[in-house]
C-alpha atoms as a PDB file:
ATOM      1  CA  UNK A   1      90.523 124.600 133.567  1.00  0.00           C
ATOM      2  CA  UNK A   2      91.135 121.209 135.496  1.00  0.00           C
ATOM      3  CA  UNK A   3      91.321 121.540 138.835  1.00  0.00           C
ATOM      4  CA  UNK A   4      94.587 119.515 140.164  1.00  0.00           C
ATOM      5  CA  UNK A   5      93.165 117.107 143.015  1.00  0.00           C
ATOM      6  CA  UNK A   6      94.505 117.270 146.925  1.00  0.00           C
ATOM      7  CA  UNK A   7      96.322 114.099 148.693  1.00  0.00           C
ATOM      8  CA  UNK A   8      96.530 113.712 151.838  1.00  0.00           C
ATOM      9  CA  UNK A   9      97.885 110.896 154.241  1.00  0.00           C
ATOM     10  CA  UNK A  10      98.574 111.566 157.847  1.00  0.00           C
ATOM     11  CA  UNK A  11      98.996 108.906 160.514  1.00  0.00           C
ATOM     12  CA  UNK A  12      98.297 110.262 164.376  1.00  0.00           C
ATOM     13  CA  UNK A  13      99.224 107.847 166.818  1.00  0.00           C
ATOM     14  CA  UNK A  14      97.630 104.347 165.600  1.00  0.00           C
ATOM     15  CA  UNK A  15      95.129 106.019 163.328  1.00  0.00           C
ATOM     16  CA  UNK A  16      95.887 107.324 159.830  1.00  0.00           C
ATOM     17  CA  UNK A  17      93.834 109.432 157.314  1.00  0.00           C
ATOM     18  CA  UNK A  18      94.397 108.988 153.811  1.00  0.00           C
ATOM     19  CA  UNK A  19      92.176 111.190 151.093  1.00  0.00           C
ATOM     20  CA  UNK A  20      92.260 112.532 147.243  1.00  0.00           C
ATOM     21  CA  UNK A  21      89.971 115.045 145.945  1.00  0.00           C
ATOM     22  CA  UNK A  22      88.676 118.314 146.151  1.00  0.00           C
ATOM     23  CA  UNK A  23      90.945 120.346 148.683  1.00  0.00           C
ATOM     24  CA  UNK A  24      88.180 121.747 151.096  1.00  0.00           C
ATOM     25  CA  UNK A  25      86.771 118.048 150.552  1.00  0.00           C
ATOM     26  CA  UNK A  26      89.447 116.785 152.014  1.00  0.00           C
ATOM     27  CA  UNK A  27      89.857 118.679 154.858  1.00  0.00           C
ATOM     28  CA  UNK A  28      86.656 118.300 155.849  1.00  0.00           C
ATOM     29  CA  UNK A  29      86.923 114.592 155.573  1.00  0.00           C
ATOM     30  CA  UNK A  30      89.886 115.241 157.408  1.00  0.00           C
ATOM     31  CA  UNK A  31      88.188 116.934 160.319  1.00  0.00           C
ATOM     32  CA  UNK A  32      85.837 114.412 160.594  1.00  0.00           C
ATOM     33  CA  UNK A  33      88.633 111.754 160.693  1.00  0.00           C
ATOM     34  CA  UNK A  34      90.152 114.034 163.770  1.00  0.00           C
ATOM     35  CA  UNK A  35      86.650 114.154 165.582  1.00  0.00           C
ATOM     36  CA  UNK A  36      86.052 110.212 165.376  1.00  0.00           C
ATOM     37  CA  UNK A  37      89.346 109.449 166.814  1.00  0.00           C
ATOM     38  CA  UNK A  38      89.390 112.335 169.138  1.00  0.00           C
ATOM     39  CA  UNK A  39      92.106 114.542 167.773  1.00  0.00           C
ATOM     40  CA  UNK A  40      89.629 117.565 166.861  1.00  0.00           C
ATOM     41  CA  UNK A  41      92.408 119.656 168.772  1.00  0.00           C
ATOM     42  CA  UNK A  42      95.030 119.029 166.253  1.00  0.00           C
ATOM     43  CA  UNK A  43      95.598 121.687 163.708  1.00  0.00           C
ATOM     44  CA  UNK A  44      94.782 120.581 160.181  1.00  0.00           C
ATOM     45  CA  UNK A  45      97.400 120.985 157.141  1.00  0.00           C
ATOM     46  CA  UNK A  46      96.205 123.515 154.967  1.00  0.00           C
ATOM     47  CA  UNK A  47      98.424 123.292 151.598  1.00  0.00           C
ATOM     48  CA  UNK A  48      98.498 120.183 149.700  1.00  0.00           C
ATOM     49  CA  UNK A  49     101.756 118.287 149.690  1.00  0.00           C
ATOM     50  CA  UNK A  50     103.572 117.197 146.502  1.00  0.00           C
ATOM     51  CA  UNK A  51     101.473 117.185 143.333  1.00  0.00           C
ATOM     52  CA  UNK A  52      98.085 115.963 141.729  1.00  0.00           C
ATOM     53  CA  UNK A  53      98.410 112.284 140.827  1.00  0.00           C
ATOM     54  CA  UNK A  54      95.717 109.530 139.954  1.00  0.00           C
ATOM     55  CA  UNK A  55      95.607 106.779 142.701  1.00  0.00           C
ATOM     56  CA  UNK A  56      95.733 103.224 142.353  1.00  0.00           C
ATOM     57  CA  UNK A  57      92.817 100.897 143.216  1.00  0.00           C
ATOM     58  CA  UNK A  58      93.305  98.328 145.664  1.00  0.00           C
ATOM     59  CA  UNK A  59      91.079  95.897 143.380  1.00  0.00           C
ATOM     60  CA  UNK A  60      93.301  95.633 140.844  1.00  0.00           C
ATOM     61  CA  UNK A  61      89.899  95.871 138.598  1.00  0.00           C
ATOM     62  CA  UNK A  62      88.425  98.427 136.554  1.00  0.00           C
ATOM     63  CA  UNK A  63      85.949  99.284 139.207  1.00  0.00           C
ATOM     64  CA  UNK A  64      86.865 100.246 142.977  1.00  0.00           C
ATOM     65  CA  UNK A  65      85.369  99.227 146.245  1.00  0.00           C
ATOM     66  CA  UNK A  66      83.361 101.392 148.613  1.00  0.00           C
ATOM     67  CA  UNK A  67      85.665 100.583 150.983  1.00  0.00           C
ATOM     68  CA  UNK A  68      88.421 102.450 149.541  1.00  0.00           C
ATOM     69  CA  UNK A  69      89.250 106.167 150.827  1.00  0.00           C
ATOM     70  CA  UNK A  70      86.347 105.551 153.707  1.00  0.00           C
ATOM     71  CA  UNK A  71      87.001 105.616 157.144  1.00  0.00           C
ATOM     72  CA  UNK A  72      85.458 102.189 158.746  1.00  0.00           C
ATOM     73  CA  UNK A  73      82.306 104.220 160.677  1.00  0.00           C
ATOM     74  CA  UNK A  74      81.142 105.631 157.645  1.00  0.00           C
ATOM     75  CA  UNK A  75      82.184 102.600 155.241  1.00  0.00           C
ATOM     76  CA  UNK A  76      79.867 100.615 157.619  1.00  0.00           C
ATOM     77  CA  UNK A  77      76.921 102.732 158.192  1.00  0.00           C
ATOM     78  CA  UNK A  78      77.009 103.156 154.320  1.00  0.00           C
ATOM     79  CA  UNK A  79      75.933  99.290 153.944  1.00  0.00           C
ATOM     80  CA  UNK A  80      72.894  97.341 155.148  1.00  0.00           C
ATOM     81  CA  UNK A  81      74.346  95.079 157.400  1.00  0.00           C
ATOM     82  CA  UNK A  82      71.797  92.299 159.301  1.00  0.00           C
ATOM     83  CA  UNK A  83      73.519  90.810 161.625  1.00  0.00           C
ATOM     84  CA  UNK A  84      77.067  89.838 163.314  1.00  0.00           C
ATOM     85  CA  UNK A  85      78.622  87.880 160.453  1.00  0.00           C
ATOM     86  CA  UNK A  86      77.719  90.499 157.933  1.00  0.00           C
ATOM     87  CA  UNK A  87      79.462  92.847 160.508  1.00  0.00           C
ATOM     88  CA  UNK A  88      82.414  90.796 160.848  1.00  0.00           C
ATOM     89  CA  UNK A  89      82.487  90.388 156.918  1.00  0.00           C
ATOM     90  CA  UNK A  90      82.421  94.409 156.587  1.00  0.00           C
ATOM     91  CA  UNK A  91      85.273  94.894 158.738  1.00  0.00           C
ATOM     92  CA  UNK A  92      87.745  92.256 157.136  1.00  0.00           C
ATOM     93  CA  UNK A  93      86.887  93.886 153.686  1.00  0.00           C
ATOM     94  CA  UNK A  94      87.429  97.292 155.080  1.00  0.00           C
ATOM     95  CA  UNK A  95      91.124  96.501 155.989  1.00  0.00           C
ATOM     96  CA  UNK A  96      91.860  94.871 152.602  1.00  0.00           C
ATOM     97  CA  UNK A  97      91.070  97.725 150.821  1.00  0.00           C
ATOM     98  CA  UNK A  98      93.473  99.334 152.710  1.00  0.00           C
ATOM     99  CA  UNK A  99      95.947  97.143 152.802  1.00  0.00           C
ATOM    100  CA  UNK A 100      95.424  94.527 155.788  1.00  0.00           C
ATOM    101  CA  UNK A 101      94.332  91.697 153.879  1.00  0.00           C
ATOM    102  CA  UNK A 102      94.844  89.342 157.446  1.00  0.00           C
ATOM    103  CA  UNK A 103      93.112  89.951 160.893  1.00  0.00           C
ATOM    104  CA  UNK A 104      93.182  88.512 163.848  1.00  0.00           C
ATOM    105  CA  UNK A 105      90.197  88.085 166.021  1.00  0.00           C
ATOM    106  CA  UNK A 106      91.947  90.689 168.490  1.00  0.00           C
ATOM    107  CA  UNK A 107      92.232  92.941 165.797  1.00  0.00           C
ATOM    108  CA  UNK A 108      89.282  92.826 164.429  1.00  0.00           C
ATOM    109  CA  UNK A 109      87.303  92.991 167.840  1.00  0.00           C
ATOM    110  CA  UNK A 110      89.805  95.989 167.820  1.00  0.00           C
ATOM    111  CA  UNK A 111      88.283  97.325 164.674  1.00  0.00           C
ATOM    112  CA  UNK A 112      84.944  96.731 165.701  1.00  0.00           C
ATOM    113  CA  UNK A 113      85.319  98.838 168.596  1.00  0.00           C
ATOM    114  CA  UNK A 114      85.655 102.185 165.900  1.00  0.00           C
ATOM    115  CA  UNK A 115      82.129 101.343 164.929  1.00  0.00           C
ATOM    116  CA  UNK A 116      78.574 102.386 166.099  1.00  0.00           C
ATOM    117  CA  UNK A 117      78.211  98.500 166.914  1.00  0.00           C
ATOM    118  CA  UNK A 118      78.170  97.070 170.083  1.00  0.00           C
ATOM    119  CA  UNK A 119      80.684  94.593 170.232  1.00  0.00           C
ATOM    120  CA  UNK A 120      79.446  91.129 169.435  1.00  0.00           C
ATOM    121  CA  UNK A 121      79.728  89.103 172.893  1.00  0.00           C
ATOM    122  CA  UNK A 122      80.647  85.739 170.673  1.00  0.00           C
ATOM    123  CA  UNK A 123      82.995  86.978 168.197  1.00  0.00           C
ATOM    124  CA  UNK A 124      84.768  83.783 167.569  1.00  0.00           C
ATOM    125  CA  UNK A 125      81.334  81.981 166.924  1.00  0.00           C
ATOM    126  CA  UNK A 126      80.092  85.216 164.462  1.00  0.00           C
ATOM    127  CA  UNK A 127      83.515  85.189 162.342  1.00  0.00           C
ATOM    128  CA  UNK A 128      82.557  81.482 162.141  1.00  0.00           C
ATOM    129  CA  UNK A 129      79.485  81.751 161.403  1.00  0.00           C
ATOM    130  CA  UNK A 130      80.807  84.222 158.414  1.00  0.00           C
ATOM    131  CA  UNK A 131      82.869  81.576 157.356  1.00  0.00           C
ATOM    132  CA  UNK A 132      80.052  79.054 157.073  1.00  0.00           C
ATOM    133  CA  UNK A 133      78.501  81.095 154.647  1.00  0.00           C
ATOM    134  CA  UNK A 134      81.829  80.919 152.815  1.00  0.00           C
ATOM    135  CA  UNK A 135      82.560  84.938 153.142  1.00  0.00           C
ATOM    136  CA  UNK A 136      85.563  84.501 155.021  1.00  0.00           C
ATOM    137  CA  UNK A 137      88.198  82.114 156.046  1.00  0.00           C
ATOM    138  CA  UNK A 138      90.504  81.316 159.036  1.00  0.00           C
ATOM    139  CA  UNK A 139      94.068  80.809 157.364  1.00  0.00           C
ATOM    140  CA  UNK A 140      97.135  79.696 159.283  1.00  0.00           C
ATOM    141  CA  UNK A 141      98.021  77.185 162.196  1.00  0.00           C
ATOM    142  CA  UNK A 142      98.268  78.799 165.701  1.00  0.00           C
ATOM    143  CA  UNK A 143      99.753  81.481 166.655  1.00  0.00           C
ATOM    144  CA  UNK A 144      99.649  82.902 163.073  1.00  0.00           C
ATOM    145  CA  UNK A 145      95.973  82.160 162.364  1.00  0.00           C
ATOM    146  CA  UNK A 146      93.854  85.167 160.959  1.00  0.00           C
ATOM    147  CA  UNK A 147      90.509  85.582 159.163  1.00  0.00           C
ATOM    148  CA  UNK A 148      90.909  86.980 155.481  1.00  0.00           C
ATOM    149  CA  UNK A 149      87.710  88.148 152.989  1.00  0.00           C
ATOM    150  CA  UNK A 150      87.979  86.127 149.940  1.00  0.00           C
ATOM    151  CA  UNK A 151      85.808  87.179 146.690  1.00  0.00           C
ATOM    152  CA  UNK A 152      82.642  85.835 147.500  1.00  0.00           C
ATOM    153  CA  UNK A 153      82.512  87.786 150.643  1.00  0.00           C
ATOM    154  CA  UNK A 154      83.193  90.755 148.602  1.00  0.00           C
ATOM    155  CA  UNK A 155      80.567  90.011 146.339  1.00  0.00           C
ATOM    156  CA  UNK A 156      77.879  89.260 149.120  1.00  0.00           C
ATOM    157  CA  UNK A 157      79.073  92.651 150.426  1.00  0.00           C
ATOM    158  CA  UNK A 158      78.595  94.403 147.484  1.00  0.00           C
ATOM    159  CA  UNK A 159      75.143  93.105 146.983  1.00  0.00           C
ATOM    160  CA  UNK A 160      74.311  94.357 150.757  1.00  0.00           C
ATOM    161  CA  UNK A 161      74.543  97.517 150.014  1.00  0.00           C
ATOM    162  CA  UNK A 162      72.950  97.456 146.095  1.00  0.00           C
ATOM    163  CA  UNK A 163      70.109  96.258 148.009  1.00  0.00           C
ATOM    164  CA  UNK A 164      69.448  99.200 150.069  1.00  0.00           C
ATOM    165  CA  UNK A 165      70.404 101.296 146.903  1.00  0.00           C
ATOM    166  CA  UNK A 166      67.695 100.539 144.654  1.00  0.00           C
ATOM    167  CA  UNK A 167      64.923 101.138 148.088  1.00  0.00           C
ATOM    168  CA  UNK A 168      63.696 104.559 148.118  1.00  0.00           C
ATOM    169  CA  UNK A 169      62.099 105.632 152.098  1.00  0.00           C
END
């Protein structure tokens, strides 16, 4: 007997949650959400809303990033990432997949801050940098310029984590 999956999407303030699956999957993913934003006092919802449905990728593709259904700490601890620029990279792919394909430097600095990174103390010259190697670009004249992740960048991300894939400790 198929098992019907669980949705759930919740926003809390300026954070939201949004998870299919097993149901006791995710509400634990769900808990952890609460615990990284510091909302492990609010009560989870404990019967699924509406009904089981396939989701859409955000790729458009046949295959589907790791970014999507991830929250950003574990998105970016699941990739090796060397240095600033990769960092930067991670985070504007991140909020494509779920749907903020344009960032500003505030709000990625912003984004950055719900890592385990420290904050990078040159973030204009890292996103740059990033942009150098042709991951990202800045789009727009000021005030509307933001950084977007074009394909390439997704593809150097992808390989960034294969790498660490195929390594065994």
């Amino acid at each position: 007997m198929p098992s019907a999956a669980f949705e759930l999407s919740v926003s809390i303030g300026g954070d939201s949650f949004s998870a299919s699956g097993k149901h006791d999957l995710v509400l634990k993913a769900f808990e952890d959400f609460k615990t990284l934003t510091g909302r492990s006092g609010d009560p989870a919802p404990t019967k699924p809303r509406g009904s089981a449905r396939k989701t859409k990728s955000n790729s458009g593709g046949a295959s589907s990033s790791t970014a999507d259904g991830l929250l950003l700490p574990a998105f970016v601890k699941s990739i090796k990432l060397a240095g600033n620029k990769e960092k930067a990279t991670a985070i504007l792919a991140w909020a494509a997949e779920n749907g903020k394909d344009r960032l500003t430097t505030n709000e990625v600095e912003n984004l950055w801050k719900k890592t385990h990174f420290k904050v990078a103390s040159n973030l204009s010259r890292d996103l740059g940098a990033a942009a150098k190697e042709g991951w990202i670009e800045l789009e727009g004249k000021a005030p509307d310029q933001a950084w977007v992740i074009h394909g390439f960048g997704k593809t150097a991300l992808a390989s960034w984590g294969e790498a660490d894939a195929g390594k065994k400790g």
